[in-house]
Structures are given as C-alpha cells and as structure tokens.
C-alpha atoms as a PDB file:
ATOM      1  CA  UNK A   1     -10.132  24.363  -7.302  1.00  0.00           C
ATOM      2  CA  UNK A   2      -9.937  25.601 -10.886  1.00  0.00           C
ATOM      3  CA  UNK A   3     -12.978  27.417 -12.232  1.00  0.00           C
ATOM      4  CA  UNK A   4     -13.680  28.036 -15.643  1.00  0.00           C
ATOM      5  CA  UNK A   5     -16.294  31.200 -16.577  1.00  0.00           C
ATOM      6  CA  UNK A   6     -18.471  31.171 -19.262  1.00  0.00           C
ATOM      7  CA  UNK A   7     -21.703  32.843 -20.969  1.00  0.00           C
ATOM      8  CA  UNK A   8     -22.384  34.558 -17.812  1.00  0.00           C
ATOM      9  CA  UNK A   9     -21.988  30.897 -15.524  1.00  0.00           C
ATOM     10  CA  UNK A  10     -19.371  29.508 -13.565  1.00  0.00           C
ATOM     11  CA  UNK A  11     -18.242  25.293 -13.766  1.00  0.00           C
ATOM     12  CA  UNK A  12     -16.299  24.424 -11.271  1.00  0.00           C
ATOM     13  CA  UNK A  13     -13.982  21.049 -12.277  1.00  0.00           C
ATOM     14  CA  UNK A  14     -11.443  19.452 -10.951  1.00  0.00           C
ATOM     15  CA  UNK A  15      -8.850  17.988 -12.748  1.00  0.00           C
ATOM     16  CA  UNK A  16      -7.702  14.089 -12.202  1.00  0.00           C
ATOM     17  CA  UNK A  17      -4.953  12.410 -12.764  1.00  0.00           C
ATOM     18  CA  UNK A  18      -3.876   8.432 -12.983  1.00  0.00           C
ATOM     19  CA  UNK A  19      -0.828   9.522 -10.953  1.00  0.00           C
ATOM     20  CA  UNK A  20      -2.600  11.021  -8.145  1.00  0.00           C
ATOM     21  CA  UNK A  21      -3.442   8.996  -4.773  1.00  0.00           C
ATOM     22  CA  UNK A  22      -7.030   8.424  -5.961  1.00  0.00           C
ATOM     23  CA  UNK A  23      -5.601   5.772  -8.068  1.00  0.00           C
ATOM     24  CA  UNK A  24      -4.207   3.534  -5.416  1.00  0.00           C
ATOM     25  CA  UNK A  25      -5.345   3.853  -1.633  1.00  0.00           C
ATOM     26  CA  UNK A  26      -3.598   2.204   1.780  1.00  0.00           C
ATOM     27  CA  UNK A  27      -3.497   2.952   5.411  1.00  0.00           C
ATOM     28  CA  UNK A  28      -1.706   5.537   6.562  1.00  0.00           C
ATOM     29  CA  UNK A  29      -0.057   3.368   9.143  1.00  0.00           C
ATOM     30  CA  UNK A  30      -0.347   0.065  10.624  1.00  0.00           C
ATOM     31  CA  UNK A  31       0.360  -1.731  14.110  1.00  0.00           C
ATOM     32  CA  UNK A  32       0.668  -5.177  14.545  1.00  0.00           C
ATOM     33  CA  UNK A  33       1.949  -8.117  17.141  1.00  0.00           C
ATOM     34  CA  UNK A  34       5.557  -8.701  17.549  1.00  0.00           C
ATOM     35  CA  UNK A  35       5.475 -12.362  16.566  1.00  0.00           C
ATOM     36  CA  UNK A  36       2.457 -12.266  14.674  1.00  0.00           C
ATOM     37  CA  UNK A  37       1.028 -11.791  11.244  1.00  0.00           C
ATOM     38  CA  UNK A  38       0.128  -8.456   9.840  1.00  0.00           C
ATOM     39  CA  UNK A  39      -1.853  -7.926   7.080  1.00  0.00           C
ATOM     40  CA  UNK A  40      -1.605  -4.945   4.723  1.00  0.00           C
ATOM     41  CA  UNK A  41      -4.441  -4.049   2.320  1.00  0.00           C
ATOM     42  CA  UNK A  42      -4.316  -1.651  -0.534  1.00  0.00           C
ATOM     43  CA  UNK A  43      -7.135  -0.601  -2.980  1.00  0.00           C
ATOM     44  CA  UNK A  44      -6.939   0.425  -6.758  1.00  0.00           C
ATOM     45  CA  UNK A  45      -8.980   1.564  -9.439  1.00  0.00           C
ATOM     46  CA  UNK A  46     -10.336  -1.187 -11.270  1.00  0.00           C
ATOM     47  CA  UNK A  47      -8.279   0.477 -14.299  1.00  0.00           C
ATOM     48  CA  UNK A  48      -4.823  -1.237 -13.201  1.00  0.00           C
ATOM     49  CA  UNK A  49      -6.013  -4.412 -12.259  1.00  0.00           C
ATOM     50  CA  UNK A  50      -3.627  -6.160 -14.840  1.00  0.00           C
ATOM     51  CA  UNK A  51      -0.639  -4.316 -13.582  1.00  0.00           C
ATOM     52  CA  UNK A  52       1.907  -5.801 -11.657  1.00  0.00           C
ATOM     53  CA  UNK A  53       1.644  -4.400  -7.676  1.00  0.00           C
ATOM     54  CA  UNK A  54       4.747  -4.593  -5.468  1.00  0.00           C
ATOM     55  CA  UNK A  55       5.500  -3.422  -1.886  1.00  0.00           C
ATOM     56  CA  UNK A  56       8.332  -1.540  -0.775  1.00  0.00           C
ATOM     57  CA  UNK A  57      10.798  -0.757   1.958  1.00  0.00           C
ATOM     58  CA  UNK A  58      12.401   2.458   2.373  1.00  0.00           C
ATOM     59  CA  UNK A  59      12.187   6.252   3.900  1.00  0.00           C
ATOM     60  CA  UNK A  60      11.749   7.637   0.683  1.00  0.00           C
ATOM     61  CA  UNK A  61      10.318   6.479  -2.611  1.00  0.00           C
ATOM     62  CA  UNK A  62      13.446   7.419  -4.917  1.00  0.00           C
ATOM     63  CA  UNK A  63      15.293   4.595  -3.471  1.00  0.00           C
ATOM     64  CA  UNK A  64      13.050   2.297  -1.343  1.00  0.00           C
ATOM     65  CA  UNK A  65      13.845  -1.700  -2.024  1.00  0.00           C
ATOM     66  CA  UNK A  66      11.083  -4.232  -3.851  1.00  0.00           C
ATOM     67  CA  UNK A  67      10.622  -6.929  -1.145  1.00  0.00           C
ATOM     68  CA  UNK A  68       7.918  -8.476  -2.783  1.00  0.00           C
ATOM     69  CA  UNK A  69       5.771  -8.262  -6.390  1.00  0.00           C
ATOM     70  CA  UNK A  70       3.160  -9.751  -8.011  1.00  0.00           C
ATOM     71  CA  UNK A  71       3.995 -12.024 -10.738  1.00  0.00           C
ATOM     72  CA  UNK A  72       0.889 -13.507 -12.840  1.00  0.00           C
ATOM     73  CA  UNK A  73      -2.478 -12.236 -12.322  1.00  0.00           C
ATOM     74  CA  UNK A  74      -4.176 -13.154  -8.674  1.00  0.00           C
ATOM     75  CA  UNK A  75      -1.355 -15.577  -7.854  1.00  0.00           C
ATOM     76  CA  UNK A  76       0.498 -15.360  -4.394  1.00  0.00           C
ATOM     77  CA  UNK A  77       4.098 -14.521  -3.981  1.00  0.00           C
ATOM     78  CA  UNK A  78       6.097 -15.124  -1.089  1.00  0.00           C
ATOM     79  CA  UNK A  79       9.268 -13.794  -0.258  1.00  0.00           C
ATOM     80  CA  UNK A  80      11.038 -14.724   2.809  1.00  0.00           C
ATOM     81  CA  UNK A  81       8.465 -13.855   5.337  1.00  0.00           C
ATOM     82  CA  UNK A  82       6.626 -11.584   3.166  1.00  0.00           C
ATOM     83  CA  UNK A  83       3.610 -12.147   0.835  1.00  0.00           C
ATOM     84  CA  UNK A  84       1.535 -10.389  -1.959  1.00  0.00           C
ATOM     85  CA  UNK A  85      -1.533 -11.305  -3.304  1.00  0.00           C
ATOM     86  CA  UNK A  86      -3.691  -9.395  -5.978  1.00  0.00           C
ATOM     87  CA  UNK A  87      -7.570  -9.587  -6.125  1.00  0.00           C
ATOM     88  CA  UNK A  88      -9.627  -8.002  -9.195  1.00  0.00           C
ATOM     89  CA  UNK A  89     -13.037  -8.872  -7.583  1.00  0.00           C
ATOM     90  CA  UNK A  90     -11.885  -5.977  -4.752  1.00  0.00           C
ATOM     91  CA  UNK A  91      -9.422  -4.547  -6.710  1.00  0.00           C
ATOM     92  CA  UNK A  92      -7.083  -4.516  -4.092  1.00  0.00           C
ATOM     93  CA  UNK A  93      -3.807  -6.615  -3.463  1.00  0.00           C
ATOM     94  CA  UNK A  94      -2.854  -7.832   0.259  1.00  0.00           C
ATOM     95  CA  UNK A  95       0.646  -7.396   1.487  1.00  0.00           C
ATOM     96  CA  UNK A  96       1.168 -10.355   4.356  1.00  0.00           C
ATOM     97  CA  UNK A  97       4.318  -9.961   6.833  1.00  0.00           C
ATOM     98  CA  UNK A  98       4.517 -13.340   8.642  1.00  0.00           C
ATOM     99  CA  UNK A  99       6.565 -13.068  12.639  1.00  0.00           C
ATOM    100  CA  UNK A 100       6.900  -9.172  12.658  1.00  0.00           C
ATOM    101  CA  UNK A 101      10.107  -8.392  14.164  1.00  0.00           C
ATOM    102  CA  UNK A 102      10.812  -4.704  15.192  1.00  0.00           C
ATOM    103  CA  UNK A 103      13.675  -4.822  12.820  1.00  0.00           C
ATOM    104  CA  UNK A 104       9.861  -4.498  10.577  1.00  0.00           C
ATOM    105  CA  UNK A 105       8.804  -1.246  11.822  1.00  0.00           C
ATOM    106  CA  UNK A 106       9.206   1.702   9.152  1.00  0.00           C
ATOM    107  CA  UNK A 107       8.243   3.420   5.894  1.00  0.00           C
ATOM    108  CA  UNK A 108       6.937   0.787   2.874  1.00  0.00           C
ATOM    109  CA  UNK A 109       5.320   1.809  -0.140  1.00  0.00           C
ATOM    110  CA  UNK A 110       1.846   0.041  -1.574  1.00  0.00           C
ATOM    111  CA  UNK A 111       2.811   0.364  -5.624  1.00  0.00           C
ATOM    112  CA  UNK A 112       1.859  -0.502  -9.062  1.00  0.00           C
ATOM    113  CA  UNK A 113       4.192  -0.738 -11.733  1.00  0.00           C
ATOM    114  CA  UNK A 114       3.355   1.064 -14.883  1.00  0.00           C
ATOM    115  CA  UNK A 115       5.176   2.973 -17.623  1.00  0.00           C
ATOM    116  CA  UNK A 116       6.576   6.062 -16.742  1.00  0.00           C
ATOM    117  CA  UNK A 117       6.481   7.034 -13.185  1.00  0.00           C
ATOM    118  CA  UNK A 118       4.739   4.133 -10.536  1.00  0.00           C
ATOM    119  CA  UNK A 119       2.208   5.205  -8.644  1.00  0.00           C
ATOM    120  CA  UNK A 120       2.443   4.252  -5.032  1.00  0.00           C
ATOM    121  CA  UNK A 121       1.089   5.480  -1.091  1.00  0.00           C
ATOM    122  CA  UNK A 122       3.486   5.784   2.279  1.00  0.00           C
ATOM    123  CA  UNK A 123       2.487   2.769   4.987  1.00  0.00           C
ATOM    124  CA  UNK A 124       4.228   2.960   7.855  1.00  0.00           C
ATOM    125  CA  UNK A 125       4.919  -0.077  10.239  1.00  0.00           C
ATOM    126  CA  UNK A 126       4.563  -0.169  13.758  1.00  0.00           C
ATOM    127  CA  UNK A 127       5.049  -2.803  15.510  1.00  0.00           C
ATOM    128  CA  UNK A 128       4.221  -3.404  18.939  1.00  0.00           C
ATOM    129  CA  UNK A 129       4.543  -5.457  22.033  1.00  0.00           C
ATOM    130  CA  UNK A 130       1.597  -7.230  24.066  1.00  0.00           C
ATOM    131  CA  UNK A 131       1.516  -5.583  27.676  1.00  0.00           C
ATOM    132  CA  UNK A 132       2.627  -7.147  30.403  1.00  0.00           C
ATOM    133  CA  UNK A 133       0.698  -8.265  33.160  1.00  0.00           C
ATOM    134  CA  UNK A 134       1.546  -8.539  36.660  1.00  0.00           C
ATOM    135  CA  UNK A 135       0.042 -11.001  39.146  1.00  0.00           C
ATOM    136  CA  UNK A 136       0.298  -9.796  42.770  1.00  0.00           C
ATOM    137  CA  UNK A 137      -1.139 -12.163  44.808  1.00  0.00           C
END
C-alpha cells in the first residue's frame, strides 16, 4: 500500500484503476446440472453500463473465443445454446448456458469491451452429474 509523508503526517491511498477487477466482478467458478440450465452473473460499475459485455471461452484471455455479446442496450442475445443479457438497474449482465454438456466445463471470461485493453474476470465451468441412487429392496 503506497504511503505518501507529509508535514509531519502520513496518508495512506491506494491507487485505482478502471482496468483492475474492481471494475467488473464474477464467480470464481460455477457448477451446474448436466442437462440443465446454468446461469452466470457478473457485476460492473455503474460506469460501463453502456458498453458492450461479452462472454468468453478459452484457457487464457489472449486468445479465448466470443461465444456470445451484447448487442443494443438491455436486449437478449442468444447464440446457439448460449445467452447474454445486460441489466443497468443491477449493473450486471447474465450469461445463460441452456443443456450443459461436459463438452461445457472450462475456463470463460465475464468481459466488457472498451478501447484499449477489455477488462474481463476467469469463470470456470464445472459441470456435474446428479448422483445415483440405488434401490435395494
């Protein structure tokens, strides 16, 4: 933490920047259903809410692939199986994954496009099976 001395006091600040993870927040990871729906939700400051948002599929960030984006304001786009919705009164946008398959499971990116570099946060995909259950009767 920087601190900056002066006249005999010390201020301790911290220094912010748009880029940083404050910006734009997700989970860390999510599970979901094999078969089912799984919802992803990401939150931003209130500062990008006219910015396109996208989500994105790949290990690493330099060359992950856009499988869906937002297009105009809070409208929903659907891609396939996949969904994205923005929402300014939460400033958040909702990623939706309809029948997760376990061809699904791996790194994706929450981003938000914006000149220069994007500013995006790993999710990581798990999905998962239902138990089993045995009778014995």
């Amino acid at each position: 933490m920087p601190l900056l001395y002066f006249a005999g006091r010390i201020f301790i600040f911290l220094l912010l920047d748009y880029t940083s993870a404050f910006s734009l927040r997700g989970p860390s990871t999510v599970r979901g259903l094999v078969g089912r729906t799984l919802s992803v939700t990401c939150y931003y400051d209130k500062y990008y809410q006219t910015y396109d948002k996208y989500w994105c599929k790949g290990d690493n960030w330099s060359d992950c692939t856009i499988v869906v984006r937002t297009k105009e304001l809070e409208e929903e786009v659907k891609a396939d199986r996949t969904s994205i919705k923005d929402n300014y009164t939460c400033s958040c946008f909702t990623v939706t994954l309809e029948n997760l398959m376990e061809a699904d499971a791996g790194e994706y990116w929450c981003a938000i496009e914006r000149t220069g570099a994007d500013i995006h946060v790993p999710v990581t995909v798990l999905p998962e099976h239902l138990p089993t259950t045995t009778i014995i009767g």
